[in-house]
C-alpha atoms as a PDB file:
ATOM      1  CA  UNK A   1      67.524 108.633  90.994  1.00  0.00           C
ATOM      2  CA  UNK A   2      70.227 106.995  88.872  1.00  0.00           C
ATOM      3  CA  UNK A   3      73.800 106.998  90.149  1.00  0.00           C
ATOM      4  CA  UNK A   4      76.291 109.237  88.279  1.00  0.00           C
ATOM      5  CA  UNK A   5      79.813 107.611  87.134  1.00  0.00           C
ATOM      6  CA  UNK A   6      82.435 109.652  88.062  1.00  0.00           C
ATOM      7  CA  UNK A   7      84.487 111.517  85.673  1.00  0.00           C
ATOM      8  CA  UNK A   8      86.904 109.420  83.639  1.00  0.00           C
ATOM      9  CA  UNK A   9      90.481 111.214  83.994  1.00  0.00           C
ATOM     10  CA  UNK A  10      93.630 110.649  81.493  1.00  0.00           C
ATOM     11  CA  UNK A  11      96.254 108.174  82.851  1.00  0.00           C
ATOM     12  CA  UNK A  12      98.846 110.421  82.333  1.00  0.00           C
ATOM     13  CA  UNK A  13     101.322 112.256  84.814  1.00  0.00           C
ATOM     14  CA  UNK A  14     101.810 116.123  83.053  1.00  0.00           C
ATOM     15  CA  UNK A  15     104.959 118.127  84.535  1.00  0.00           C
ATOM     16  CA  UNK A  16     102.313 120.742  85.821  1.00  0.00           C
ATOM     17  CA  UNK A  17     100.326 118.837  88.013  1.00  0.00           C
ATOM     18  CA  UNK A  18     103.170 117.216  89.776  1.00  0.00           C
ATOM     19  CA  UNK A  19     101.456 115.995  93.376  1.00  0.00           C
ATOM     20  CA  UNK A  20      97.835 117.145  91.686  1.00  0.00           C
ATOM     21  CA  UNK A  21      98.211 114.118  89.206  1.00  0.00           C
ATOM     22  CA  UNK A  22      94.147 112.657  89.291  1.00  0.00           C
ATOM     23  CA  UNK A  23      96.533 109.189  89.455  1.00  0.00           C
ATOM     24  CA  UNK A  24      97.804 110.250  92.798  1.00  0.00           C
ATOM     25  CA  UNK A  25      94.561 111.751  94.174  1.00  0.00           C
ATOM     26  CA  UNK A  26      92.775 108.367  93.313  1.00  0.00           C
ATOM     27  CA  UNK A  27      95.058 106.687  94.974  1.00  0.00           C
ATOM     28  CA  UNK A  28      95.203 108.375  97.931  1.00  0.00           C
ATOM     29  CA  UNK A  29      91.428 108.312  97.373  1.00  0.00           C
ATOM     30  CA  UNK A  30      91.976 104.469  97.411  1.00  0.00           C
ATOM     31  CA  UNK A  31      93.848 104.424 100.142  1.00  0.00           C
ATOM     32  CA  UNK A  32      91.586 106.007 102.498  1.00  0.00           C
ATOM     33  CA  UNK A  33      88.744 103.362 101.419  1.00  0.00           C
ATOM     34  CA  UNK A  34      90.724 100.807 102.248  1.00  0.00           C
ATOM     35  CA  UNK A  35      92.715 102.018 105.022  1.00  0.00           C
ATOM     36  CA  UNK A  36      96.085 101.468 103.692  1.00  0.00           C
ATOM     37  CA  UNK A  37      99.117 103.601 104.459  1.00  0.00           C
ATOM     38  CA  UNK A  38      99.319 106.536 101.390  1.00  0.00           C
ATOM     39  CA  UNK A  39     103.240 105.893 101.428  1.00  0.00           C
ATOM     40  CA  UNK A  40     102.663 102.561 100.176  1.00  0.00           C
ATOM     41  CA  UNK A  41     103.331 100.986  96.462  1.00  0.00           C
ATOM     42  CA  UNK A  42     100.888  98.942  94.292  1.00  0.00           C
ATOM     43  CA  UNK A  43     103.224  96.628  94.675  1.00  0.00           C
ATOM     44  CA  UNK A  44     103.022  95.828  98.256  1.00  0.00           C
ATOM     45  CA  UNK A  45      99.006  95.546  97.994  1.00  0.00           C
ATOM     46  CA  UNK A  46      98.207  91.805  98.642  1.00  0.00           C
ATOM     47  CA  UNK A  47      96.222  89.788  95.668  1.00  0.00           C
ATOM     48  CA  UNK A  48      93.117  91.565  96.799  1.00  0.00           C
ATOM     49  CA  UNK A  49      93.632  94.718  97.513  1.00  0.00           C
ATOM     50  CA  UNK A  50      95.422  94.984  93.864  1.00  0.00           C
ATOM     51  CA  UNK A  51      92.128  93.791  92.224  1.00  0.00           C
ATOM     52  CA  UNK A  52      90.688  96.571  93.998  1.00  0.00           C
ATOM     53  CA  UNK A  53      92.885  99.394  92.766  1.00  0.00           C
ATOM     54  CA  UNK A  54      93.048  97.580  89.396  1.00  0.00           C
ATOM     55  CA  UNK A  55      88.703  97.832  89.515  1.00  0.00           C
ATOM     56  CA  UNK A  56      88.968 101.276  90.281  1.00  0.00           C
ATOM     57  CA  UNK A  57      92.253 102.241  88.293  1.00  0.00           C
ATOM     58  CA  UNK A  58      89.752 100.949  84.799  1.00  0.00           C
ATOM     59  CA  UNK A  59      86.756 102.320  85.987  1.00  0.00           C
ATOM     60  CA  UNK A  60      88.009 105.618  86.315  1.00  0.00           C
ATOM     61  CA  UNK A  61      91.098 106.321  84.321  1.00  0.00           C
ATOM     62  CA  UNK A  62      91.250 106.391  81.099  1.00  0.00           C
ATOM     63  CA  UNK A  63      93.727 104.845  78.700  1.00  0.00           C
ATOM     64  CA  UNK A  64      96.065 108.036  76.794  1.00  0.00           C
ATOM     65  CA  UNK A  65      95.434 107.832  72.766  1.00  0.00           C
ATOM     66  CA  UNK A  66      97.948 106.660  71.021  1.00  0.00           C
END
């Protein structure tokens, strides 16, 4: 059985999902796989874990049109 990609989401923050944001579920979703604190910033990941979340952040987000 072939493996499904996840759903591609917009990489954009909309006043009505506020905390809901697929941004800030993947990253808590991120988080959790890597067992780094929720509260942190992208920019405290170390050169690793930021290729990560940059792998993950392209594979599933997708760019807005312009």
């Amino acid at each position: 059985m072939a493996k499904q990609n996840p759903k591609r989401v917009e990489n954009t923050i909309s006043d009505e999902t506020g905390e809901f944001d697929q941004r800030f579920i993947l990253w808590r979703h991120f988080c959790k796989l890597y067992n780094i604190p929720v509260e942190s910033l992208p920019s405290q990941l170390n050169e690793q874990q930021r290729q990560n979340w940059e792998e993950l952040k392209s594979s599933r987000l997708r760019r807005p049109q312009s």
